[in-house]
PDB file of N, CA and C in Angstrom:
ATOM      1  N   UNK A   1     -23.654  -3.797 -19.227  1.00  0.00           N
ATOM      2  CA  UNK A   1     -23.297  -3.180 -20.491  1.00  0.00           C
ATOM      3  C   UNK A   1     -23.599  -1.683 -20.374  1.00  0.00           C
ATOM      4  N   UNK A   2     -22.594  -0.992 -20.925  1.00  0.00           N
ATOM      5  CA  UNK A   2     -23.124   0.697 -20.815  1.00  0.00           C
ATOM      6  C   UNK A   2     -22.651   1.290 -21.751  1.00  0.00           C
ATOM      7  N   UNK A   3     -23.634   1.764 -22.660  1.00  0.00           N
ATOM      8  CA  UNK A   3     -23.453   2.808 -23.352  1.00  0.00           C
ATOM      9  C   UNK A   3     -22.194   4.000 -23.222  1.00  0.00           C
ATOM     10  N   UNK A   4     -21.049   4.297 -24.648  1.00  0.00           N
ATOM     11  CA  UNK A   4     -20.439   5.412 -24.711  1.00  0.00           C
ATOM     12  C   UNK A   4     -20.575   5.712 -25.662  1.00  0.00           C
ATOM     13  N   UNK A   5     -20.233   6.887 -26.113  1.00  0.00           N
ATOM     14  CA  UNK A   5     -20.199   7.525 -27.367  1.00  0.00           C
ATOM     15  C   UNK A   5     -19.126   7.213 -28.337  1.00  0.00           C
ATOM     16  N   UNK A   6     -19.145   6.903 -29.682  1.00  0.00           N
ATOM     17  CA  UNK A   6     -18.206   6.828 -30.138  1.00  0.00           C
ATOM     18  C   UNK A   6     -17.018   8.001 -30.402  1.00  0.00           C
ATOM     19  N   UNK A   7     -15.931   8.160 -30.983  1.00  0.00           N
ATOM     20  CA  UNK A   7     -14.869   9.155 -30.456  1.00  0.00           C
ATOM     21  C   UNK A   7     -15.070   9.783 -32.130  1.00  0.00           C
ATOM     22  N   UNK A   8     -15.556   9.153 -33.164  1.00  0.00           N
ATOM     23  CA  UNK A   8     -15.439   9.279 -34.321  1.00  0.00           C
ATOM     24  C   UNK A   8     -17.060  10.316 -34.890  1.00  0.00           C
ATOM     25  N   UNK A   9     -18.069   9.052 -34.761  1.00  0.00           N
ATOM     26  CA  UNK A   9     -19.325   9.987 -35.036  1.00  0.00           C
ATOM     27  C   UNK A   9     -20.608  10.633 -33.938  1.00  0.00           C
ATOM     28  N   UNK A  10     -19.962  10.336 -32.755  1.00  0.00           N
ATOM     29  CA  UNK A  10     -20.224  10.568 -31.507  1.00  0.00           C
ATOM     30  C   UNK A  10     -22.063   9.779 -31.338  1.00  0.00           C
ATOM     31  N   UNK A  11     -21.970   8.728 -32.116  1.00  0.00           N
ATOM     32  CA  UNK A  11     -23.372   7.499 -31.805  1.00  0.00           C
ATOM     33  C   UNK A  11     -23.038   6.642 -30.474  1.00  0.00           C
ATOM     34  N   UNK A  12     -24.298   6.431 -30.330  1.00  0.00           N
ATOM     35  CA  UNK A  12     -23.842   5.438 -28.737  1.00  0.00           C
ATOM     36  C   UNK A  12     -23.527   4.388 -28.933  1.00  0.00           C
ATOM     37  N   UNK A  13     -22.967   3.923 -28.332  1.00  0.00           N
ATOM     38  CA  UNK A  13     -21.865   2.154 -28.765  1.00  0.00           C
ATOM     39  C   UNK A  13     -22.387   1.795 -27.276  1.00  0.00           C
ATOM     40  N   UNK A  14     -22.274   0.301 -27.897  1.00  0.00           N
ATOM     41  CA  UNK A  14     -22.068  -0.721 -26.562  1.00  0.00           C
ATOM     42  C   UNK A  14     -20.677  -0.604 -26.268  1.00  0.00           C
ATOM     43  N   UNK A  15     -20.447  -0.549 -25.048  1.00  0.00           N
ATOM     44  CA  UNK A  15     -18.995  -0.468 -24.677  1.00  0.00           C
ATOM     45  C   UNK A  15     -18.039  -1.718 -24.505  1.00  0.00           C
ATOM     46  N   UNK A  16     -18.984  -2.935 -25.216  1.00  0.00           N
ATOM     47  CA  UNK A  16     -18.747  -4.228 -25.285  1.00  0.00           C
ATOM     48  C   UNK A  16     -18.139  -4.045 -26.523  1.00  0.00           C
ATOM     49  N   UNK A  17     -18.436  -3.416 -27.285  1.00  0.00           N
ATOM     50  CA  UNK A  17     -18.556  -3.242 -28.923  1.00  0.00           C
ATOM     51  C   UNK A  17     -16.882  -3.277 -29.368  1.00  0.00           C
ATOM     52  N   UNK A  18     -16.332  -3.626 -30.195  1.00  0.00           N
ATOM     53  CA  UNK A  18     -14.885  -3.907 -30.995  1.00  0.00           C
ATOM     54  C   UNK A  18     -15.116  -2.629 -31.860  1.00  0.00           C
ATOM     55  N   UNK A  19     -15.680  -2.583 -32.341  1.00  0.00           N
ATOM     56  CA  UNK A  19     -16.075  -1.289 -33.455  1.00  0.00           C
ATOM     57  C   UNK A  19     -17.138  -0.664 -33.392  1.00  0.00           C
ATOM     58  N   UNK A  20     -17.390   0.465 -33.745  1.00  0.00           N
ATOM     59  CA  UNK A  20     -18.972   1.307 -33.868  1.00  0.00           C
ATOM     60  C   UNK A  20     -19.826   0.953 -34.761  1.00  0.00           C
ATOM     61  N   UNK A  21     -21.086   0.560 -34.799  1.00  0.00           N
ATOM     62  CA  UNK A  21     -21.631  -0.527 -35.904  1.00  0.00           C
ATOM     63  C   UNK A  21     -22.419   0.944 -36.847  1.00  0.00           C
ATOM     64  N   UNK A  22     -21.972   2.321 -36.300  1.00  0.00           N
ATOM     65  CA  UNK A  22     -22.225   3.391 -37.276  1.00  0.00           C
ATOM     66  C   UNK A  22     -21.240   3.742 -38.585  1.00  0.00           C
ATOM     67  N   UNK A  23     -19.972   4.013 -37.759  1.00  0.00           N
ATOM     68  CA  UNK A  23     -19.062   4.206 -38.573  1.00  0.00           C
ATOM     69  C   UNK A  23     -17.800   3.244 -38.711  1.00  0.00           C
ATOM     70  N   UNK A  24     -17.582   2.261 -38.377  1.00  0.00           N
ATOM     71  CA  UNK A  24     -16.383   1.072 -38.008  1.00  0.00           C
ATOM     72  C   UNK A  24     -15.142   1.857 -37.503  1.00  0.00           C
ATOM     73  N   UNK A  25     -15.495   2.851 -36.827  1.00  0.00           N
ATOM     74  CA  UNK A  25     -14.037   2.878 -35.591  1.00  0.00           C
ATOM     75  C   UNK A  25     -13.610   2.103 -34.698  1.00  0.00           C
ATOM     76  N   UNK A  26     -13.004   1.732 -34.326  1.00  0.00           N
ATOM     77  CA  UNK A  26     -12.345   1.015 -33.151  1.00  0.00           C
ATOM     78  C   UNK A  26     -12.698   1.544 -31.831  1.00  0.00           C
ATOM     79  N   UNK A  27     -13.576   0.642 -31.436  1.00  0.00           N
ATOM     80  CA  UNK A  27     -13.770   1.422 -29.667  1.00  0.00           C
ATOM     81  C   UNK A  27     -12.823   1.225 -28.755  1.00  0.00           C
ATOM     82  N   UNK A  28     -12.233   1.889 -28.089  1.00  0.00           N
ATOM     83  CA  UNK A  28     -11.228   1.468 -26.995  1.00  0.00           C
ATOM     84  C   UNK A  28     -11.614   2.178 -25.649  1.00  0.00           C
ATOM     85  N   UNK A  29     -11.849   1.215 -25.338  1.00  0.00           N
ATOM     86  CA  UNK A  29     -12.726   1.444 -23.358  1.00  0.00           C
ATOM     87  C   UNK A  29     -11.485   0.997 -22.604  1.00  0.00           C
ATOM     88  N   UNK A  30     -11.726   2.263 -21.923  1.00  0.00           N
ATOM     89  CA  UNK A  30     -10.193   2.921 -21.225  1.00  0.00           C
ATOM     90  C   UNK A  30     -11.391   2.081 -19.557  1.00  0.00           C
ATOM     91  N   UNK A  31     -10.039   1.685 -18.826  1.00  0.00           N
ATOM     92  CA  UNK A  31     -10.909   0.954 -17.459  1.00  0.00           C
ATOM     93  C   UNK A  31     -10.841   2.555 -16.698  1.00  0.00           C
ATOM     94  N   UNK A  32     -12.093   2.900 -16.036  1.00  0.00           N
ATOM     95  CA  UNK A  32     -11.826   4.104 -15.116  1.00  0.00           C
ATOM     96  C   UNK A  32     -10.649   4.030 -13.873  1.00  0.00           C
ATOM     97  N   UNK A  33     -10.005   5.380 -13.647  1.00  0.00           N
ATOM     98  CA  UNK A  33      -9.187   5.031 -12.705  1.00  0.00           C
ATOM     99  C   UNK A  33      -9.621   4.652 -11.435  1.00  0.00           C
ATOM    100  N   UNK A  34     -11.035   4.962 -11.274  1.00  0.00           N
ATOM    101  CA  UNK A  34     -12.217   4.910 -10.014  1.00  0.00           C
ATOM    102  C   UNK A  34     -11.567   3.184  -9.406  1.00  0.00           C
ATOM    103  N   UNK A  35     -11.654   2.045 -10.602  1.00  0.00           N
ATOM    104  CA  UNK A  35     -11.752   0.603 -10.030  1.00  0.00           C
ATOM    105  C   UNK A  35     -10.289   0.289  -9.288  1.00  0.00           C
ATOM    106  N   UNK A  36      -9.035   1.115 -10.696  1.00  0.00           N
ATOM    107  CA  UNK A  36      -7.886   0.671  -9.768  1.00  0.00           C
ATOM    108  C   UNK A  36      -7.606   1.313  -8.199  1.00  0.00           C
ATOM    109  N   UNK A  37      -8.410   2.640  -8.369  1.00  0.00           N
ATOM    110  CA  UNK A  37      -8.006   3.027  -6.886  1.00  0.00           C
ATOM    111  C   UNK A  37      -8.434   1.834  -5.887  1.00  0.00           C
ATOM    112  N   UNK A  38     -10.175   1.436  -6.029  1.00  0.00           N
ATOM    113  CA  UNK A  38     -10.442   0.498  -5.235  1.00  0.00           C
ATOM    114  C   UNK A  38     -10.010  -0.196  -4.726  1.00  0.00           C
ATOM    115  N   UNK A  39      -9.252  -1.410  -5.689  1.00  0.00           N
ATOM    116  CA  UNK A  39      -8.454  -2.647  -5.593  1.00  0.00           C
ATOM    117  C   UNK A  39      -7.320  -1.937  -4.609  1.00  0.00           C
ATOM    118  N   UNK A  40      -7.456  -2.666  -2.738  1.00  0.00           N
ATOM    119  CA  UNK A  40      -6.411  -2.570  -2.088  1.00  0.00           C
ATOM    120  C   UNK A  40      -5.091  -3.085  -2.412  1.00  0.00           C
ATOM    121  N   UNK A  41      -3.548  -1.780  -2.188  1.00  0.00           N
ATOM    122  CA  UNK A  41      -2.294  -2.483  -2.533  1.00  0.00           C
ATOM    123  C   UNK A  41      -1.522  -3.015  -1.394  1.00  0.00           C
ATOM    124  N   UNK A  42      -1.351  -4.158  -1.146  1.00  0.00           N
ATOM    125  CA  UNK A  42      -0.707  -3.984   0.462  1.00  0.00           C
ATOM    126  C   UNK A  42       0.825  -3.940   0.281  1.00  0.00           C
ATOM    127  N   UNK A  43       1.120  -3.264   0.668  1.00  0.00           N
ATOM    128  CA  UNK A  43       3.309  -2.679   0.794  1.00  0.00           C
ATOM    129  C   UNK A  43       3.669  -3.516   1.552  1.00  0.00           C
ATOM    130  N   UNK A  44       4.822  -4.349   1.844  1.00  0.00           N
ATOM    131  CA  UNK A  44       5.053  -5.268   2.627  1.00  0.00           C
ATOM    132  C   UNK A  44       6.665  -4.867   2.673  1.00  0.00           C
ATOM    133  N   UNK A  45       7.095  -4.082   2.943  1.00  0.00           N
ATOM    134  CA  UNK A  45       8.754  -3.788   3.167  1.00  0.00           C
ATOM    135  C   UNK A  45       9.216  -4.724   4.410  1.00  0.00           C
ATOM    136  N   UNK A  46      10.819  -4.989   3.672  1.00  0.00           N
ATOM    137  CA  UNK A  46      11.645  -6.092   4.319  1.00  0.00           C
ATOM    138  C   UNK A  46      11.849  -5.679   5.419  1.00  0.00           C
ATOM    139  N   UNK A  47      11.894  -4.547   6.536  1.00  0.00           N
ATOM    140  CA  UNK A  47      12.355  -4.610   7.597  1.00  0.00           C
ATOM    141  C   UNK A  47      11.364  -4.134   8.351  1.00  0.00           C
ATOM    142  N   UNK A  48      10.171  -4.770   8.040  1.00  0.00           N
ATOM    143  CA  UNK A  48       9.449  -4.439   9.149  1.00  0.00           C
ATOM    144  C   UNK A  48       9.065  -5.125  10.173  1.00  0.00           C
ATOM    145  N   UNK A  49       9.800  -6.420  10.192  1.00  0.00           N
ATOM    146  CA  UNK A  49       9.302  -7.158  11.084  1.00  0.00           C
ATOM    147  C   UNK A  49      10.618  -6.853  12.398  1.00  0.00           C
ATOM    148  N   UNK A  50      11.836  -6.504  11.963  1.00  0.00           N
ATOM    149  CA  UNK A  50      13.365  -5.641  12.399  1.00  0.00           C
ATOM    150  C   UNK A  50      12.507  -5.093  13.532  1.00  0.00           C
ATOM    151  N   UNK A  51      11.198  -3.436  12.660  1.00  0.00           N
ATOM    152  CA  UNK A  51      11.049  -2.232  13.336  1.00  0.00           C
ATOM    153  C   UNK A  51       9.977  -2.821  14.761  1.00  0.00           C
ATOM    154  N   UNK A  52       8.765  -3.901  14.178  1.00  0.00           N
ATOM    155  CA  UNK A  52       8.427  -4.305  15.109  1.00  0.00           C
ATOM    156  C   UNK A  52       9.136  -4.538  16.400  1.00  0.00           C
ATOM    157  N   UNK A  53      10.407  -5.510  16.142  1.00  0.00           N
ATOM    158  CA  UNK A  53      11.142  -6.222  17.549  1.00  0.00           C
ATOM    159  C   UNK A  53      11.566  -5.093  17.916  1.00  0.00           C
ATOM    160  N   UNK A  54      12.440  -4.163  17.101  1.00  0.00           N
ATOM    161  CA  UNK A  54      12.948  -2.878  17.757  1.00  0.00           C
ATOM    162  C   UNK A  54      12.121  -2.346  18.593  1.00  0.00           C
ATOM    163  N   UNK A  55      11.001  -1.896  18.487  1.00  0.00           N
ATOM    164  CA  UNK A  55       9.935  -1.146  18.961  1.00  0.00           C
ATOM    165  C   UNK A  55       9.144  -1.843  20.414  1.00  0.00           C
ATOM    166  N   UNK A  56       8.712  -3.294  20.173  1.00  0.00           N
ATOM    167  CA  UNK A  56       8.611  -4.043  21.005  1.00  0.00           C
ATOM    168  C   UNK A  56       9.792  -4.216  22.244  1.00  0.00           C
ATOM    169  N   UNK A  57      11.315  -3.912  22.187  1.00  0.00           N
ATOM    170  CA  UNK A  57      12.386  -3.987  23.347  1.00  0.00           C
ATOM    171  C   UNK A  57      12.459  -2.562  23.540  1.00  0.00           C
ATOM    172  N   UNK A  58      11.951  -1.545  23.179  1.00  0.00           N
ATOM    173  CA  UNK A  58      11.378  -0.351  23.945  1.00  0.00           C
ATOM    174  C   UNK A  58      10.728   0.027  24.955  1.00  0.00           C
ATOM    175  N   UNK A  59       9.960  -0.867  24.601  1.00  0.00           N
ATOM    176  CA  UNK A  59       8.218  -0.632  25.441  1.00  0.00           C
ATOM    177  C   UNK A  59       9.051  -1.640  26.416  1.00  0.00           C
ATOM    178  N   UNK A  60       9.847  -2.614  26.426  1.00  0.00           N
ATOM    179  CA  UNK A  60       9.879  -3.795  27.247  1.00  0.00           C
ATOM    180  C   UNK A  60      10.868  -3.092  28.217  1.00  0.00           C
ATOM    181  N   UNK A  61      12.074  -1.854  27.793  1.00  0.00           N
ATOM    182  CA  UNK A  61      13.097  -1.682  28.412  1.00  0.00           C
ATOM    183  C   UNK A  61      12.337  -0.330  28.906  1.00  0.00           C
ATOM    184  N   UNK A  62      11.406   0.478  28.856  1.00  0.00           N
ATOM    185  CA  UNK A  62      10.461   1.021  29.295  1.00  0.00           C
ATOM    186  C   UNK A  62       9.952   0.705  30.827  1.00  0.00           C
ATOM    187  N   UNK A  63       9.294   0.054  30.505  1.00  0.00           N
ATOM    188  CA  UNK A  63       9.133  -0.963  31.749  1.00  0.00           C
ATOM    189  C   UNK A  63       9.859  -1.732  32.920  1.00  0.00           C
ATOM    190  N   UNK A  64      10.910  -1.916  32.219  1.00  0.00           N
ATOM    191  CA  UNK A  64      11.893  -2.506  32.690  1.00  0.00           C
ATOM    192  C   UNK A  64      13.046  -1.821  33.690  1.00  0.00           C
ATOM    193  N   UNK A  65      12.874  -0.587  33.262  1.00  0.00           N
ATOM    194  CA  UNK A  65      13.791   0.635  33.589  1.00  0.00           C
ATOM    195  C   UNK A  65      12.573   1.103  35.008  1.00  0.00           C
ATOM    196  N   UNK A  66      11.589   1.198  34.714  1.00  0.00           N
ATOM    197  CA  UNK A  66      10.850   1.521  36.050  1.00  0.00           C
ATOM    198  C   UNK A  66      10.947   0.511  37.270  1.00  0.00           C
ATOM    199  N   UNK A  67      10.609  -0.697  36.536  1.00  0.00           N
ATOM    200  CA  UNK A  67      10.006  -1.928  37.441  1.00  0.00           C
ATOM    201  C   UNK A  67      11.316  -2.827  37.993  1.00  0.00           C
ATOM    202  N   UNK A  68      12.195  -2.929  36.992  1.00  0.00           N
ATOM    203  CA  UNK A  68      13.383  -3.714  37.908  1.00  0.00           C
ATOM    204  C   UNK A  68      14.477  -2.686  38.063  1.00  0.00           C
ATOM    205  N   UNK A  69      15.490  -2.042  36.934  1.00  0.00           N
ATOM    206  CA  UNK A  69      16.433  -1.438  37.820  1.00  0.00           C
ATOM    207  C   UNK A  69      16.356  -0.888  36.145  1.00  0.00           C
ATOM    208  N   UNK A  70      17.278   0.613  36.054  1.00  0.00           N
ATOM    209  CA  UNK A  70      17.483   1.385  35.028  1.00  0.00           C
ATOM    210  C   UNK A  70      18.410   0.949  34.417  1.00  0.00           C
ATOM    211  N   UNK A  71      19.500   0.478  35.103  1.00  0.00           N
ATOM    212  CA  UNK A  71      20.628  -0.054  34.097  1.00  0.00           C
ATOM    213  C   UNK A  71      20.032  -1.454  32.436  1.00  0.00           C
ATOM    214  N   UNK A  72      19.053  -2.096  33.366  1.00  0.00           N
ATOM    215  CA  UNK A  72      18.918  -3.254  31.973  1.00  0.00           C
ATOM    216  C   UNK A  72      17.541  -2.569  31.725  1.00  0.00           C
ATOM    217  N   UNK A  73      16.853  -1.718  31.750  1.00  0.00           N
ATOM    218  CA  UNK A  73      15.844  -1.156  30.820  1.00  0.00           C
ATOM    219  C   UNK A  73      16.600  -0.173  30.078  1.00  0.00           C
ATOM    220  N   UNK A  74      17.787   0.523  30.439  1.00  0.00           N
ATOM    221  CA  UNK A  74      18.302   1.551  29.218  1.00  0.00           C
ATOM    222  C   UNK A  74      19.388   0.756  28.167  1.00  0.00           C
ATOM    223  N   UNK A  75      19.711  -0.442  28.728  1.00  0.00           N
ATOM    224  CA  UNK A  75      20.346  -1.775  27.224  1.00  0.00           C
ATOM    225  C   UNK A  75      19.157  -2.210  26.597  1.00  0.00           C
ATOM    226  N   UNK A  76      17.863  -2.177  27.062  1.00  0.00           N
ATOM    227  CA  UNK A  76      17.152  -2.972  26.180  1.00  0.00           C
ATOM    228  C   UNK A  76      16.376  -2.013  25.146  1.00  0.00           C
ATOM    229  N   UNK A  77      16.024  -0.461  26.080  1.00  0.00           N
ATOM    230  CA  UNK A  77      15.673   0.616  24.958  1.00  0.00           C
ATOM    231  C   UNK A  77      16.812   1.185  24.021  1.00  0.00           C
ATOM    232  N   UNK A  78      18.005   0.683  24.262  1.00  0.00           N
ATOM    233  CA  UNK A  78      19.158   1.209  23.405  1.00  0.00           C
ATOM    234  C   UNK A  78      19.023   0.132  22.271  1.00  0.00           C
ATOM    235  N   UNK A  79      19.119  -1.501  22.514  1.00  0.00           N
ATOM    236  CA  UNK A  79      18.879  -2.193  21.608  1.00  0.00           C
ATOM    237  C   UNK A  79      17.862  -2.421  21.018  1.00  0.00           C
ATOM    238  N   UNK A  80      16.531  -1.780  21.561  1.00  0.00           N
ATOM    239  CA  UNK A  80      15.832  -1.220  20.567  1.00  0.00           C
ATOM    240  C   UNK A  80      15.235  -0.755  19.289  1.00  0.00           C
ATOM    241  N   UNK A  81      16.492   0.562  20.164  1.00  0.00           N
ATOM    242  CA  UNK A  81      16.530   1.672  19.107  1.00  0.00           C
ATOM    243  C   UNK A  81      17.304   1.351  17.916  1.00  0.00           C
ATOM    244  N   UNK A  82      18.666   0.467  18.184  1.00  0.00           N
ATOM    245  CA  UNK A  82      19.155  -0.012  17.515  1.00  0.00           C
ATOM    246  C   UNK A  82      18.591  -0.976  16.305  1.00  0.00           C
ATOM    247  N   UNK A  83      18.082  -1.829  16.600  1.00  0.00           N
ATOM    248  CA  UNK A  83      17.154  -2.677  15.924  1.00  0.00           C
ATOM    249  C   UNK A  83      16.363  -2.039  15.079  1.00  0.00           C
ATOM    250  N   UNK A  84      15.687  -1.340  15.431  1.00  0.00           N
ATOM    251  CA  UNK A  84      14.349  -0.631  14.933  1.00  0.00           C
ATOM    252  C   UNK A  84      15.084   0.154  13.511  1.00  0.00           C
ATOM    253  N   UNK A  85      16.147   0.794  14.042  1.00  0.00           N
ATOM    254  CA  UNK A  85      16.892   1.888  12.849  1.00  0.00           C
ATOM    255  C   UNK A  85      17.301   0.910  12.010  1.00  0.00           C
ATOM    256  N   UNK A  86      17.701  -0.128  12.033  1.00  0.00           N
ATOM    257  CA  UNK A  86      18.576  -1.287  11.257  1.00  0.00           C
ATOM    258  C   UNK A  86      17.236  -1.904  10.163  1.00  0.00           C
ATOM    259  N   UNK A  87      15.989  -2.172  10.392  1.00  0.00           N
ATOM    260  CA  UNK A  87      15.265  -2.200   9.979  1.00  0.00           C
ATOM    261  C   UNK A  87      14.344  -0.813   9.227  1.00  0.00           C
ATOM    262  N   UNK A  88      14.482  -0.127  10.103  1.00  0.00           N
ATOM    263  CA  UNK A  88      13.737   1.325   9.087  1.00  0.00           C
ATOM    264  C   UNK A  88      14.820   1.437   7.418  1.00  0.00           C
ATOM    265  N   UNK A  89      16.098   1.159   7.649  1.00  0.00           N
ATOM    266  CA  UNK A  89      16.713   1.335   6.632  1.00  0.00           C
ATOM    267  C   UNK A  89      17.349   0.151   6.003  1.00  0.00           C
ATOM    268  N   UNK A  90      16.335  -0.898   6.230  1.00  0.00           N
ATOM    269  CA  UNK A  90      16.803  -2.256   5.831  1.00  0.00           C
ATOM    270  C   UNK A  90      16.116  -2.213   3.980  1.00  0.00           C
TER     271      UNK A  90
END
């Protein structure tokens, strides 16, 4: 319980309080913005699981382009890239 002032005769109220038991104003206890910041929001946009795979046949055609031959690592970083954009703007 914590003490505020009332807005009317400026006495301390329980902030539990419906009214000021000085003058019968109406207390209205505003929630601080402090708690909603707290409370984590998690964003969950539809194409991100798109940007993942996109991003993931990068790194794969990356690799792929060194380790076996350039021709199928630059289709797989092209489809990629492709992917990835299809999802950034999904």
């Amino acid at each position: 319980m914590a003490l505020i002032n009332c807005s009317e005769c400026g006495k301390e109220v329980s902030d539990k309080a419906s009214a000021c038991p000085n003058c019968g104003a109406p207390i209205s206890v505003h929630t601080p913005l402090k708690e909603h910041l707290e409370s984590p929001i998690q964003v969950k946009r539809p194409g991100s699981k798109l940007e993942a795979l996109g991003t993931l046949l990068i790194i794969v055609g990356i690799f792929a382009g060194f380790a076996v031959n350039f021709q199928l690592g630059g289709l797989l970083i092209l489809a990629g890239f492709v992917i990835f954009l299809i999802g950034r703007f999904n």
